[in-house]
Structure formats: structure tokens, C-alpha cells
N, C-alpha and C. Protein backbone atom coordinates (compact mmCIF):
# COMPACT_ATOMS: atom_id res chain seq x y z
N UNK A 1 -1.13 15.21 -28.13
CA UNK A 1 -0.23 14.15 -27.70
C UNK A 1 -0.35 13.89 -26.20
N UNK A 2 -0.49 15.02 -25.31
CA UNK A 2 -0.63 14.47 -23.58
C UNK A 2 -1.69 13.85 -23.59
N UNK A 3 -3.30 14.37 -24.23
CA UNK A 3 -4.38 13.89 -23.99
C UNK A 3 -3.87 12.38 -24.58
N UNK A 4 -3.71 12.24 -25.55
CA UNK A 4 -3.06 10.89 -25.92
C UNK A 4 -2.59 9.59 -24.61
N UNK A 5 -1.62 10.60 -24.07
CA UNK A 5 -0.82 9.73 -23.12
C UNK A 5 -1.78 9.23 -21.94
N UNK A 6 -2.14 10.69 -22.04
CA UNK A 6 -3.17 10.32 -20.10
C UNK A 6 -4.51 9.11 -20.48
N UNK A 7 -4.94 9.35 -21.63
CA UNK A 7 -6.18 8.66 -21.86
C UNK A 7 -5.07 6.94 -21.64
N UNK A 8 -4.54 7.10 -22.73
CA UNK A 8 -3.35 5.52 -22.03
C UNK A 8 -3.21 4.84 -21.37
N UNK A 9 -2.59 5.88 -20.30
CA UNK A 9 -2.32 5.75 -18.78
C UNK A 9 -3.47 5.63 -17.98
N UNK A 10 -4.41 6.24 -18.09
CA UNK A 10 -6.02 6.16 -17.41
C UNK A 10 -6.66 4.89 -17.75
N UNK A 11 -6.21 4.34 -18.89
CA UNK A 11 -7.43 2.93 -19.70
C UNK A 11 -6.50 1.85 -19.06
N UNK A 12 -4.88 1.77 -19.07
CA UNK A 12 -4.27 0.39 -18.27
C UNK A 12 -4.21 1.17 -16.92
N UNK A 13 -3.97 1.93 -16.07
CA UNK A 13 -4.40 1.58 -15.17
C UNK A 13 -6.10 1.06 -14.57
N UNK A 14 -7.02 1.38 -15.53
CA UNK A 14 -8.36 0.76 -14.95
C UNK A 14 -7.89 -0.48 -15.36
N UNK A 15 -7.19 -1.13 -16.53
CA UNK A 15 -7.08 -2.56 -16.65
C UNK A 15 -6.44 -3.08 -15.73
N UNK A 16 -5.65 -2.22 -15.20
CA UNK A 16 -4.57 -3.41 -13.83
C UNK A 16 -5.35 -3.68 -12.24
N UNK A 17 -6.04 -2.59 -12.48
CA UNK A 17 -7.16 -2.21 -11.41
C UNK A 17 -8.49 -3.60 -11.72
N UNK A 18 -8.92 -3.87 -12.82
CA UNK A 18 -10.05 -4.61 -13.49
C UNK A 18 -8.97 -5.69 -13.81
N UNK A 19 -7.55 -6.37 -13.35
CA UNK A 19 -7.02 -8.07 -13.81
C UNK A 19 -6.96 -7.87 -11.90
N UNK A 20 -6.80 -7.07 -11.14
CA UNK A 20 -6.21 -7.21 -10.08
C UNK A 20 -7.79 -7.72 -9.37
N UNK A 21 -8.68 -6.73 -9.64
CA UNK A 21 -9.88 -7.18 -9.10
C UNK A 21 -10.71 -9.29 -9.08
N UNK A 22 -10.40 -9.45 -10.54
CA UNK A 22 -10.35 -10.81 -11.14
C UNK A 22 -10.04 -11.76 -10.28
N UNK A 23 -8.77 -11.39 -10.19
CA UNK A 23 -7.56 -12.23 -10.01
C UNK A 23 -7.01 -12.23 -7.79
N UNK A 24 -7.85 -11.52 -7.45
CA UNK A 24 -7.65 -11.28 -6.07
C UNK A 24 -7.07 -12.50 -5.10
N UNK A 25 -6.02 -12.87 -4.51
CA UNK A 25 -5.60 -14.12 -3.85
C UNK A 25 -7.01 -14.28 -2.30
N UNK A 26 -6.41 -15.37 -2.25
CA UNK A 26 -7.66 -15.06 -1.01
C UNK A 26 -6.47 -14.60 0.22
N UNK A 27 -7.55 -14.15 1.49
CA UNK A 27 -7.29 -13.64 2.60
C UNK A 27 -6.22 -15.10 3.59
N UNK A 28 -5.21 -14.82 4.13
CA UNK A 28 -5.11 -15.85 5.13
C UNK A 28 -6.10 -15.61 5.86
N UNK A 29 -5.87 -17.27 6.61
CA UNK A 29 -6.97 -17.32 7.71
C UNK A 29 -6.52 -17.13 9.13
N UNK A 30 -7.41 -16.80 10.21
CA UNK A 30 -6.64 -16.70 11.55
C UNK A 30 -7.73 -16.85 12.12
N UNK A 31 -7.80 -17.29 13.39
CA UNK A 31 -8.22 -17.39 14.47
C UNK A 31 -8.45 -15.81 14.91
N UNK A 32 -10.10 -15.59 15.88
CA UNK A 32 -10.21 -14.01 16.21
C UNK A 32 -9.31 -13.35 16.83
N UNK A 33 -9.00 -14.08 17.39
CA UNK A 33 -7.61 -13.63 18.52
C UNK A 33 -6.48 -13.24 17.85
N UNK A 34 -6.16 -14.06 17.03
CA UNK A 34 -4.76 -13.84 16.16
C UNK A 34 -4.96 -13.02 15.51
N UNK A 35 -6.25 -12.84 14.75
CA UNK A 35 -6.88 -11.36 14.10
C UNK A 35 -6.47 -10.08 14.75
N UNK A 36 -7.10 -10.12 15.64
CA UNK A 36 -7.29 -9.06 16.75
C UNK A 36 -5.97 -8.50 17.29
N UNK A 37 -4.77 -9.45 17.12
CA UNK A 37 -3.44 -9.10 17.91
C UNK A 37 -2.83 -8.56 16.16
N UNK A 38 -3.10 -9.20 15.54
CA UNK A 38 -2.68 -8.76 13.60
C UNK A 38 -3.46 -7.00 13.26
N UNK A 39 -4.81 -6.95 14.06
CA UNK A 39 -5.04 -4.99 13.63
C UNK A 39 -4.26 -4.81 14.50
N UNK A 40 -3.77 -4.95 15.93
CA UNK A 40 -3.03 -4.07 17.52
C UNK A 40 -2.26 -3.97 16.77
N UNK A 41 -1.19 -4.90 16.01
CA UNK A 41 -0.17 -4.44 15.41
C UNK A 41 0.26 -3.77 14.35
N UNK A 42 -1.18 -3.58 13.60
CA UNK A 42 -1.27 -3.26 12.48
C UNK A 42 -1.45 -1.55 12.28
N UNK A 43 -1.60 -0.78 13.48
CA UNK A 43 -1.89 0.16 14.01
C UNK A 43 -1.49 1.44 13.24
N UNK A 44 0.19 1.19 13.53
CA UNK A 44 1.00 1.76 13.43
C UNK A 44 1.59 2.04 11.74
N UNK A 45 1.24 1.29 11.11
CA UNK A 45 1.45 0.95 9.73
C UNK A 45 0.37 1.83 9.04
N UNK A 46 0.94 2.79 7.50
CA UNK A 46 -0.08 3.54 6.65
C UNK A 46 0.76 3.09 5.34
N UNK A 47 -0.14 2.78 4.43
CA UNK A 47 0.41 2.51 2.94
C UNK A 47 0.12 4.23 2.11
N UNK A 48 1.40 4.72 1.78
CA UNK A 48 1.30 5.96 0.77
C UNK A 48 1.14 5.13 -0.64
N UNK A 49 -0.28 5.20 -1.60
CA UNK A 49 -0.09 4.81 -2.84
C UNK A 49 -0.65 5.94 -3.61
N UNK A 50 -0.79 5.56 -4.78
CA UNK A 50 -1.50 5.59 -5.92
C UNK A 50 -2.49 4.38 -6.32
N UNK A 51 -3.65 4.80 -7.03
CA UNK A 51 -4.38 4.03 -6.94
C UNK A 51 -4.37 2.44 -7.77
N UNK A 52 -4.10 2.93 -9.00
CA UNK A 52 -3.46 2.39 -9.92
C UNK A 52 -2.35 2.00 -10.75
N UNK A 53 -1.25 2.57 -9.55
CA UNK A 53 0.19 2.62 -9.52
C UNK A 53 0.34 0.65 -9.63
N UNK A 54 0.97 -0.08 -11.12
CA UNK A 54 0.90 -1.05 -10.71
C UNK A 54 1.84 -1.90 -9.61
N UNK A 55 2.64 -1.26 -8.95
CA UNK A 55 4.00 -1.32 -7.53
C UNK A 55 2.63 -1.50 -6.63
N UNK A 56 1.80 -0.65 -6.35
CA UNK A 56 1.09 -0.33 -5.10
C UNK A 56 -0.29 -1.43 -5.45
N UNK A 57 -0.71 -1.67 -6.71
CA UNK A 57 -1.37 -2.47 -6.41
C UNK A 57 -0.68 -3.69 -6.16
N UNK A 58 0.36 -4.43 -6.48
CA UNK A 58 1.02 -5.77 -5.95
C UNK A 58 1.43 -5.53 -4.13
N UNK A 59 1.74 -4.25 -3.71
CA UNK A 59 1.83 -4.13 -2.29
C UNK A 59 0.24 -4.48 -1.61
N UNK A 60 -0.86 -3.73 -2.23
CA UNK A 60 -1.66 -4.00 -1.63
C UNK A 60 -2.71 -5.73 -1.89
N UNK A 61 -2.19 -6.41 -3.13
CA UNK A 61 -2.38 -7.63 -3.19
C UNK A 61 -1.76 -8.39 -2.04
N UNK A 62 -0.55 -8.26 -1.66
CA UNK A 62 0.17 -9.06 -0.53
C UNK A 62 -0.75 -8.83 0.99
N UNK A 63 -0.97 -7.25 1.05
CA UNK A 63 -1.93 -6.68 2.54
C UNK A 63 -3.23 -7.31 2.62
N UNK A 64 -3.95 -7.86 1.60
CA UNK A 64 -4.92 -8.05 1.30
C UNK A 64 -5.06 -10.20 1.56
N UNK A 65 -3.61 -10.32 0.76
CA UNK A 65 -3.38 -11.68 1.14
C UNK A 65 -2.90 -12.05 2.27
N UNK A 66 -2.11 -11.00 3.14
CA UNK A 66 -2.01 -11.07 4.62
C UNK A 66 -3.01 -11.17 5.52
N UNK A 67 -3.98 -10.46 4.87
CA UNK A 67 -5.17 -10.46 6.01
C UNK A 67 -4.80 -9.02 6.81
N UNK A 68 -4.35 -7.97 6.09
CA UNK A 68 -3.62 -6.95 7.34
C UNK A 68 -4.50 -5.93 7.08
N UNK A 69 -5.18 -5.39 7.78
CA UNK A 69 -6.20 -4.10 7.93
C UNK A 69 -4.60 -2.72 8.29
N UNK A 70 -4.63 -2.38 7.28
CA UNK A 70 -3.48 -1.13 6.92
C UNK A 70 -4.35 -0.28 6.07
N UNK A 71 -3.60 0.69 6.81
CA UNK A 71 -4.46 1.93 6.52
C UNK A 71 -4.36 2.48 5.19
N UNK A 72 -4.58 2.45 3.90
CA UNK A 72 -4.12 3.45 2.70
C UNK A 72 -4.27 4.84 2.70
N UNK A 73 -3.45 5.34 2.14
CA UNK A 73 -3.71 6.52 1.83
C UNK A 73 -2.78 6.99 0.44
N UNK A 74 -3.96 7.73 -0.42
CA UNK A 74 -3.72 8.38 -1.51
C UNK A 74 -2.96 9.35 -1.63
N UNK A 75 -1.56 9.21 -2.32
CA UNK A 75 -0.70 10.52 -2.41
C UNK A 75 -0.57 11.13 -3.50
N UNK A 76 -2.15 11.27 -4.24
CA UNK A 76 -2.13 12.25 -5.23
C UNK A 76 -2.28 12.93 -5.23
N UNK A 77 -1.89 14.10 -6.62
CA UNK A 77 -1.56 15.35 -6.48
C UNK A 77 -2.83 16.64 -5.62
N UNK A 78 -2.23 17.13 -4.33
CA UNK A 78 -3.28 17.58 -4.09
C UNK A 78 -3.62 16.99 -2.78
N UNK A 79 -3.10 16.22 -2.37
CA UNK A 79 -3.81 15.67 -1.08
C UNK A 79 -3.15 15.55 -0.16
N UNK A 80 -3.26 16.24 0.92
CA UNK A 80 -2.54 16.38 2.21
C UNK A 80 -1.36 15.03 2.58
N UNK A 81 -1.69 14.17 1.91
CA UNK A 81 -0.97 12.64 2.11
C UNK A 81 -0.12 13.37 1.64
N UNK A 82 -0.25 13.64 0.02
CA UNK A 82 1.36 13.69 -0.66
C UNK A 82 2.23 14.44 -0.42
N UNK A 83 2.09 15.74 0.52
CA UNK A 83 2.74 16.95 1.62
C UNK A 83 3.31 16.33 2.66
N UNK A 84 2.88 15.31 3.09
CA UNK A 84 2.92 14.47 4.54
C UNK A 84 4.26 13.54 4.07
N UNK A 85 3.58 12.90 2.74
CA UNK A 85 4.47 11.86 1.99
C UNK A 85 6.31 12.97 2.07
N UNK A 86 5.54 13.82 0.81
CA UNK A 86 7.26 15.00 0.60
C UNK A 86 8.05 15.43 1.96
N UNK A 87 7.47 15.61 3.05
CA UNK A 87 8.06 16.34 3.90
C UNK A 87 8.69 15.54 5.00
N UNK A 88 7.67 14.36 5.57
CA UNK A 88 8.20 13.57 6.50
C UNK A 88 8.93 12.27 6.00
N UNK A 89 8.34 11.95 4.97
CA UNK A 89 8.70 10.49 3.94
C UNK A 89 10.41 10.87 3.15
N UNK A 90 10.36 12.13 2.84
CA UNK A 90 11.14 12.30 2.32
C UNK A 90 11.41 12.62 0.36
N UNK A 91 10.27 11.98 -0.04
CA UNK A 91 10.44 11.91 -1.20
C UNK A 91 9.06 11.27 -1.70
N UNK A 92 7.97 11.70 -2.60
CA UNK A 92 6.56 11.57 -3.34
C UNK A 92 7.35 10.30 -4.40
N UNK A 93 7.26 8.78 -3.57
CA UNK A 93 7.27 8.20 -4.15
C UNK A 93 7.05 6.58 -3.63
N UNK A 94 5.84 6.14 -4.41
CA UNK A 94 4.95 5.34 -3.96
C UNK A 94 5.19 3.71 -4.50
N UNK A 95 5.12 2.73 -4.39
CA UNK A 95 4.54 3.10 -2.50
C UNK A 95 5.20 3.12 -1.21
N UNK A 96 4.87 3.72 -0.53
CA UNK A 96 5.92 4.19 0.74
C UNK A 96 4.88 3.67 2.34
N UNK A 97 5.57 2.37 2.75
CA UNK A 97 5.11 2.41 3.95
C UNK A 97 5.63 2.78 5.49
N UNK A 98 4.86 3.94 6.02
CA UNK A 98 4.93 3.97 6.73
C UNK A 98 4.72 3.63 8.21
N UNK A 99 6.21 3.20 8.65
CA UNK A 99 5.94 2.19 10.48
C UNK A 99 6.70 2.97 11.33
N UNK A 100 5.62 3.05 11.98
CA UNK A 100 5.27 3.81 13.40
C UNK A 100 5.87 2.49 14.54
N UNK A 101 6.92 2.40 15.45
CA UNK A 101 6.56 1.60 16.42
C UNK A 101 8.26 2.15 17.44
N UNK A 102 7.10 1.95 18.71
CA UNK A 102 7.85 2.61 19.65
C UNK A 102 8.02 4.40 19.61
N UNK A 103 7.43 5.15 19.52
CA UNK A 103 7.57 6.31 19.36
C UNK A 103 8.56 6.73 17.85
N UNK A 104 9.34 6.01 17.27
CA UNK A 104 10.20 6.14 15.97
C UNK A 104 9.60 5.67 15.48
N UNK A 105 9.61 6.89 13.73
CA UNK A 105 8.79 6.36 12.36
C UNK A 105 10.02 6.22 11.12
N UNK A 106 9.70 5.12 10.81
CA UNK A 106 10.75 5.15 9.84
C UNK A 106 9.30 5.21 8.42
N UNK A 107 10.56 5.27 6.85
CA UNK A 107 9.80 5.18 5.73
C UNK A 107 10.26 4.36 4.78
N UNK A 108 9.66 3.24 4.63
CA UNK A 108 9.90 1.93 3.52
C UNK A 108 9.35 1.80 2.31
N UNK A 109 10.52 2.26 1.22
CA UNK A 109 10.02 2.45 0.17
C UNK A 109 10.12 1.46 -0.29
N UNK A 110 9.62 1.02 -1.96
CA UNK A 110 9.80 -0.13 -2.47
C UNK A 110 9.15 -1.22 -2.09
N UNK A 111 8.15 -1.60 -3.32
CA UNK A 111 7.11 -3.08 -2.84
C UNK A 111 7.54 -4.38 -2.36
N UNK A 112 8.89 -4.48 -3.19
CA UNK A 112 9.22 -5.70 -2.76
C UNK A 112 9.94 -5.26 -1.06
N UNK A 113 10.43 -4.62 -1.22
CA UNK A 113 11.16 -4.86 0.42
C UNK A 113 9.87 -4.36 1.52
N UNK A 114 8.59 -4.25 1.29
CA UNK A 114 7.39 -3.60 2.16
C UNK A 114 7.13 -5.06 2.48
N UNK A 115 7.01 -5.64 0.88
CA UNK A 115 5.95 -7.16 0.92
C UNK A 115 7.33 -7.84 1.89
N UNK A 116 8.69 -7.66 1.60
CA UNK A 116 9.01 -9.16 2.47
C UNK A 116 8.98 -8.64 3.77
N UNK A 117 9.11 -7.29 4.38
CA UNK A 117 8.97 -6.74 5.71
C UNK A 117 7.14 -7.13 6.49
N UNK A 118 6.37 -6.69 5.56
CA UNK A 118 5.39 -7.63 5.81
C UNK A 118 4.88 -9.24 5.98
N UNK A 119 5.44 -9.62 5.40
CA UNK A 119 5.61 -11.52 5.19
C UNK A 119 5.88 -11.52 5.90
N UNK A 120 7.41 -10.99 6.94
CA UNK A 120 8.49 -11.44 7.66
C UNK A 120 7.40 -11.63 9.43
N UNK A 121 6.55 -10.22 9.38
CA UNK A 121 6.29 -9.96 10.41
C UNK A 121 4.69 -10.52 10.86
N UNK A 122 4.31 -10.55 9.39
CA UNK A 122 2.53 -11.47 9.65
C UNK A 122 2.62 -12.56 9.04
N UNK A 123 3.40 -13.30 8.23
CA UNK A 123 3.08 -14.78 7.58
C UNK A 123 2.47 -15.82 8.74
């Protein structure tokens, strides 16, 4: 019955992974400059996901439709992220972005409130 589940869970996430690939929005556009001031700011920002988490792929559809060079990182089991995630984040649960600015880090969970914190600050 687990092998059951995981094989499941392993075949739709490659499918959400293989409609997301398809289906990709395009990039905004910017000027180099406006680029260039969009990574300075972008610096500070790390996406905690999963790969196939379908939350984290719609976060990273929006980063992708932003045009925002953000850093990912994998918080699966096993990987120094997800220690980083539990201890400083507070809680192994994805996706969790983390913003760095001004010497204070806060941790923003939840896609939708990442994507409109993102919109708000690069649209």
C-alpha cells in the first residue's frame, strides 16, 4: 500500500512538473537596467520548496513570470535547507520565502501571500 501511494505521488507530481513545463507564462520584460536593479533586489530573497510540491510550483510560476532571479532551494528530507528551513524558518513547510533586508530576516509562508508580496514589490 505505501509503494502504492509514493508511486502516485511520484507519477502526478512529474505530471504537474510536465503541465507546468507546457504551460510556462512568459517572462516580463524590462529594460537592462531595470533588470539589473530587479537581481540587487532580488539578493536577499531564497524560495524553501519542494520540487513538485504543487503550492511551490505556482510560487515559482509567478518568479518565473516576474522575471525574478531568486534563489531556490530544496527542503527535502536530508538537506541542510530543511534544518535551516526547521530551525530558523520555524517550521518544514513549503513554500517558505525567505527576505533578508536590512540586516532582519523574516519567513513568508504561503504561495499566495509570497506571490502578492512579490507582485506588490516587482510588478
Amino acid at each position: 500500500m505505501k509503494l502504492l501511494v509514493t508511486l502516485i505521488r511520484e507519477g502526478l507530481g512529474r505530471l504537474i512538473i510536465l503541465i507546468d513545463w507546457i504551460t510556462r507564462p512568459r517572462k516580463l520584460k524590462r529594460s537592462p537596467e531595470a533588470q539589473a536593479q530587479v537581481a540587487q533586489a532580488t539578493q536577499g530573497l531564497s524560495l524553501y520548496q519542494f520540487y513538485a510540491c504543487p503550492f511551490c510550483v505556482k510560487t515559482r510560476r509567478a518568479i518565473h513570470r516576474l522575471n525574478l532571479p531568486i534563489d531556490t532551494r530544496n527542503a527535502k528530507p536530508g538537506s541542510p535547507f530543511r534544518q535551516e528551513l526547521a530551525t530558523e524558518g520555524g517550521a518544514v513547510k513549503v513554500p517558505c520565502l525567505r527576505i533578508e533586508e536590512a540586516g532582519n530576516v523574516r519567513w513568508m509562508y504561503e504561495s499566495s501571500d509570497i506571490i502578492s508580496y512579490l507582485e506588490q514589490r516587482f510588478a
